[in-house]
Protein backbone atom coordinates (compact mmCIF):
# COMPACT_ATOMS: atom_id res chain seq x y z
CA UNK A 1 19.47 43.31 20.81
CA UNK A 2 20.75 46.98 18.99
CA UNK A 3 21.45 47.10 15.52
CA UNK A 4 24.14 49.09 16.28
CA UNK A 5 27.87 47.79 14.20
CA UNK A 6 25.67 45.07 12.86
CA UNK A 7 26.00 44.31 8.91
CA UNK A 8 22.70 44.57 7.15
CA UNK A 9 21.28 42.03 5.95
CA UNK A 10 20.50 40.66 2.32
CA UNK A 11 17.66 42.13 0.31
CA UNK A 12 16.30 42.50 -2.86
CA UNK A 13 13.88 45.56 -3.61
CA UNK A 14 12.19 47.34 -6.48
CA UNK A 15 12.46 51.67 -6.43
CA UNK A 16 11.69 54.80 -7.77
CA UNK A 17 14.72 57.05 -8.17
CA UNK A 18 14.49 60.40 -10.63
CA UNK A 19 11.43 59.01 -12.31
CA UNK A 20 12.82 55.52 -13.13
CA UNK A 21 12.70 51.81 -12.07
CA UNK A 22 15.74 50.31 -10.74
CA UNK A 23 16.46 47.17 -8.50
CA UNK A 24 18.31 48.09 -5.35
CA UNK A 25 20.03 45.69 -2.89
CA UNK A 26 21.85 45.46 0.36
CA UNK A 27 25.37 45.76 -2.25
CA UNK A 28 23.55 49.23 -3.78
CA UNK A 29 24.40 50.71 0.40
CA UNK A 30 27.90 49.43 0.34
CA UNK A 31 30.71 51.21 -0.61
CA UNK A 32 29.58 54.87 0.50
CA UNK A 33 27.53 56.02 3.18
CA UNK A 34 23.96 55.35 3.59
CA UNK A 35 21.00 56.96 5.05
CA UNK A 36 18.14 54.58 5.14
CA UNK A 37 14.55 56.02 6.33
CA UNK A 38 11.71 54.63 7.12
CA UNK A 39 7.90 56.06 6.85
CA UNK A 40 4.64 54.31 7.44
CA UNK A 41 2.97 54.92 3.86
CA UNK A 42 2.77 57.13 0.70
CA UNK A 43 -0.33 59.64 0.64
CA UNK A 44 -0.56 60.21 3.92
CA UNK A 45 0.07 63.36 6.15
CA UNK A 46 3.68 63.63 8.00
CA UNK A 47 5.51 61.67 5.45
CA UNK A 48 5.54 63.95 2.84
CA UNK A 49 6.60 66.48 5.16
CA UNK A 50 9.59 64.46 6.07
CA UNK A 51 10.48 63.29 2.31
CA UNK A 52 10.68 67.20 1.38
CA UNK A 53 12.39 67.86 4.22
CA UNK A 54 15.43 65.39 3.39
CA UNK A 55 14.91 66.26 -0.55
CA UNK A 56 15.39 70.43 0.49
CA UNK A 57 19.34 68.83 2.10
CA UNK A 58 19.53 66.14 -0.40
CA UNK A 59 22.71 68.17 -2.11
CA UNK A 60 24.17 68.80 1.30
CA UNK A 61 23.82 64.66 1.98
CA UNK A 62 25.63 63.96 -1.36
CA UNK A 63 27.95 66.54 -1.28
CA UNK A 64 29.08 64.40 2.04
CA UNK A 65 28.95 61.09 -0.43
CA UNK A 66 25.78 60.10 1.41
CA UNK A 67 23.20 58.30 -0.59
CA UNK A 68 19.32 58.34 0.56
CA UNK A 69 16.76 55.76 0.61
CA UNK A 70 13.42 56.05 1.62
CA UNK A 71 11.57 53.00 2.36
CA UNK A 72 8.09 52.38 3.08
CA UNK A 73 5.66 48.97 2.62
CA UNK A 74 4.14 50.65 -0.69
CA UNK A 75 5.26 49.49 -3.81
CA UNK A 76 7.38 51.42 -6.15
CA UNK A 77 4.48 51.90 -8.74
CA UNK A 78 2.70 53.92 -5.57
CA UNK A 79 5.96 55.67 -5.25
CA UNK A 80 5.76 56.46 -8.67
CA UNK A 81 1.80 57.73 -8.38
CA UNK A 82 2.60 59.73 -5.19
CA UNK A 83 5.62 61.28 -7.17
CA UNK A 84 3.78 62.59 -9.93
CA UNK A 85 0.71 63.77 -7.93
CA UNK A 86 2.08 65.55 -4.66
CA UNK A 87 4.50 68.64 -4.55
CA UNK A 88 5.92 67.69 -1.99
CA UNK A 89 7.48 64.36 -3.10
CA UNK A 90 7.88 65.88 -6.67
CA UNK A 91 11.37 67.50 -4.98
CA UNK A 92 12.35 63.82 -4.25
CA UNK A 93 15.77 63.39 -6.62
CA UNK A 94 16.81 60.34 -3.59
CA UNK A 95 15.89 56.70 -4.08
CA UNK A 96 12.86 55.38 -2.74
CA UNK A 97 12.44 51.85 -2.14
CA UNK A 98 9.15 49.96 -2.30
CA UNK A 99 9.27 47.12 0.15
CA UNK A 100 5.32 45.27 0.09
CA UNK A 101 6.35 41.96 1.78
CA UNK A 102 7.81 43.94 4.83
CA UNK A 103 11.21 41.66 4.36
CA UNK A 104 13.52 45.34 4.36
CA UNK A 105 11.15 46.64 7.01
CA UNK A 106 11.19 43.41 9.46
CA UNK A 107 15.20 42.81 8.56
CA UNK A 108 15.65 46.56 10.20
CA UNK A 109 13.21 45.80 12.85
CA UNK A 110 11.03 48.62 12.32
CA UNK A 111 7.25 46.72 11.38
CA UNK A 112 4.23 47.52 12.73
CA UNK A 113 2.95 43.46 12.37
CA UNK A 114 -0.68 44.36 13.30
CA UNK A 115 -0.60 47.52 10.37
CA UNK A 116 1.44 45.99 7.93
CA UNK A 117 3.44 49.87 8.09
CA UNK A 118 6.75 50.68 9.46
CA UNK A 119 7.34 53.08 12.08
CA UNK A 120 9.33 55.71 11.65
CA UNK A 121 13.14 54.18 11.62
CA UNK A 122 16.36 56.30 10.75
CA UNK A 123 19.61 54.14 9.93
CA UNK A 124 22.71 55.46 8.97
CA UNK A 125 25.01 52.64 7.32
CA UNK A 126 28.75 52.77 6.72
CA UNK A 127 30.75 52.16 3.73
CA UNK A 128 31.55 48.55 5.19
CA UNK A 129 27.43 47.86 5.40
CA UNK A 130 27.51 48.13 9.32
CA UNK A 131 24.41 50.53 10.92
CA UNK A 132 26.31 53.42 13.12
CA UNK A 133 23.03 54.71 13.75
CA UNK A 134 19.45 53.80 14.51
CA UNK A 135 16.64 56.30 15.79
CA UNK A 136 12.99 55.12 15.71
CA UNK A 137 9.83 57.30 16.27
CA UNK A 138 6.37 56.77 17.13
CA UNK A 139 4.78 57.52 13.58
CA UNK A 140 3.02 60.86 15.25
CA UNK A 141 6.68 62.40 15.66
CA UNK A 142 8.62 64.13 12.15
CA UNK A 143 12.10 64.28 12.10
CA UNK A 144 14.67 66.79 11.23
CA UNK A 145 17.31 66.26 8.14
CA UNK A 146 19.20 68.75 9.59
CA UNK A 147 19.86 67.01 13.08
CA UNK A 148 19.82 64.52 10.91
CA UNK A 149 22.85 65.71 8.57
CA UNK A 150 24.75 66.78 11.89
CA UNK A 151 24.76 63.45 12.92
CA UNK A 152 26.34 61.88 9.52
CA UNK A 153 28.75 64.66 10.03
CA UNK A 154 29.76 63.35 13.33
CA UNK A 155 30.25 59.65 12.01
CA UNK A 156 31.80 60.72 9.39
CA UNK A 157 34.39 62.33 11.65
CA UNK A 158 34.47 59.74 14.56
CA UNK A 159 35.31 56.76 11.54
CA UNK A 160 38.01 59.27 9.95
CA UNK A 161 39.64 60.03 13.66
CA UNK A 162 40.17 56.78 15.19
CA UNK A 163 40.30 57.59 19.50
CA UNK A 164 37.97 61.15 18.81
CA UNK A 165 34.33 61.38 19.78
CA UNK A 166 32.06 64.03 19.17
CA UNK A 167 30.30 65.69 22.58
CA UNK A 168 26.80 66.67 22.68
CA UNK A 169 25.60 69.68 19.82
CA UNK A 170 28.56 69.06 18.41
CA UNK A 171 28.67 70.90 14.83
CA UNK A 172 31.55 70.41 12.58
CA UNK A 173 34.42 72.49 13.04
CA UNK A 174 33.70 71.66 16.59
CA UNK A 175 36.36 70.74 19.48
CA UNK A 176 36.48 66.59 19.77
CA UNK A 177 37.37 64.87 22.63
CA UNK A 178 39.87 62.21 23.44
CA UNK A 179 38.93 59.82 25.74
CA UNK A 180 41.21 59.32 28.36
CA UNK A 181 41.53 58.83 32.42
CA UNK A 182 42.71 62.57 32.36
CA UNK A 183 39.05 63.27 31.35
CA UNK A 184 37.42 61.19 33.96
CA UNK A 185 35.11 63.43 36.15
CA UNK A 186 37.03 66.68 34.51
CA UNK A 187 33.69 66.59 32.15
């Protein structure tokens, strides 16, 4: 079964966000748009990578009213070590969530049972709390917050143009399409 237009579900979670400790839960994603990623574990090797990655767009997520979350199966006081010892995650001004019982991990499907790590999961979640997009990686495979970014962009736009979709590459500014039986085989 997809996760796709499904409503998240209920958690509870301890985080790190600009060198604090706050309590986050499935309300703190509702309301604005969410990007929820994630990694297998802090202090490893394509994580970090990934983490500065999103942190170097961070302003370009927000300026979109997207909020971050990183989530991995460390807790937030390893969040808080990593933070303080790696350049890298230094950059990190986004929220990340420490999730040790796996409950956030499992309840987006993304656990590794036999590792006790999550693979690689990208969800984007609507104001409403509904997931308009899921992408999971092997854990050997970094992804891109700009491809990333493009495809907020095009949610955004689909869920503020009812009967628009966006084609392939599309980049905003872009031509849309409107479904229709005019289009059918015209494509």
């Amino acid at each position: 079964m997809s996760l796709i237009n499904t409503e998240i579900k209920p958690f509870k979670a301890q985080a790190l966000k600009n060198g604090q400790f706050v309590e986050v839960t499935d309300a703190s994603l509702k309301g604005k748009w969410s990007v929820v990623v994630f990694y297998p574990a802090d202090f490893t090797f394509v994580c970090p990578t990934e983490l500065e990655d999103l942190a170097d767009f961070y302003d370009q997520f927000q300026k979109l009213g997207v909020e971050i979350y990183a989530v991995s199966t460390d807790t937030h006081f390893a969040h808080k070590a990593w933070h303080d010892t790696s350049d890298a995650i230094k950059k990190v001004k986004y929220t990340m969530i420490g999730d040790p019982t796996g409950a956030i991990t499992r309840n987006f499907d993304v656990m590794i049972e036999e590792e006790g790590l999550a693979l690689r999961g990208t969800f984007l979640i609507n104001p409403e709390g509904q997931i308009k997009l899921c992408e999971i990686h092997d854990n050997g495979i970094g992804r891109d917050a700009s491809e990333l970014l493009r495809k907020v962009k095009a949610a955004q736009y689909v869920a503020s143009h009812p009967g628009e979709v966006c084609p392939a590459k599309w980049k905003e500014g872009d031509k849309t399409l409107k479904p229709s039986l005019d289009l059918v085989g015209k494509i």
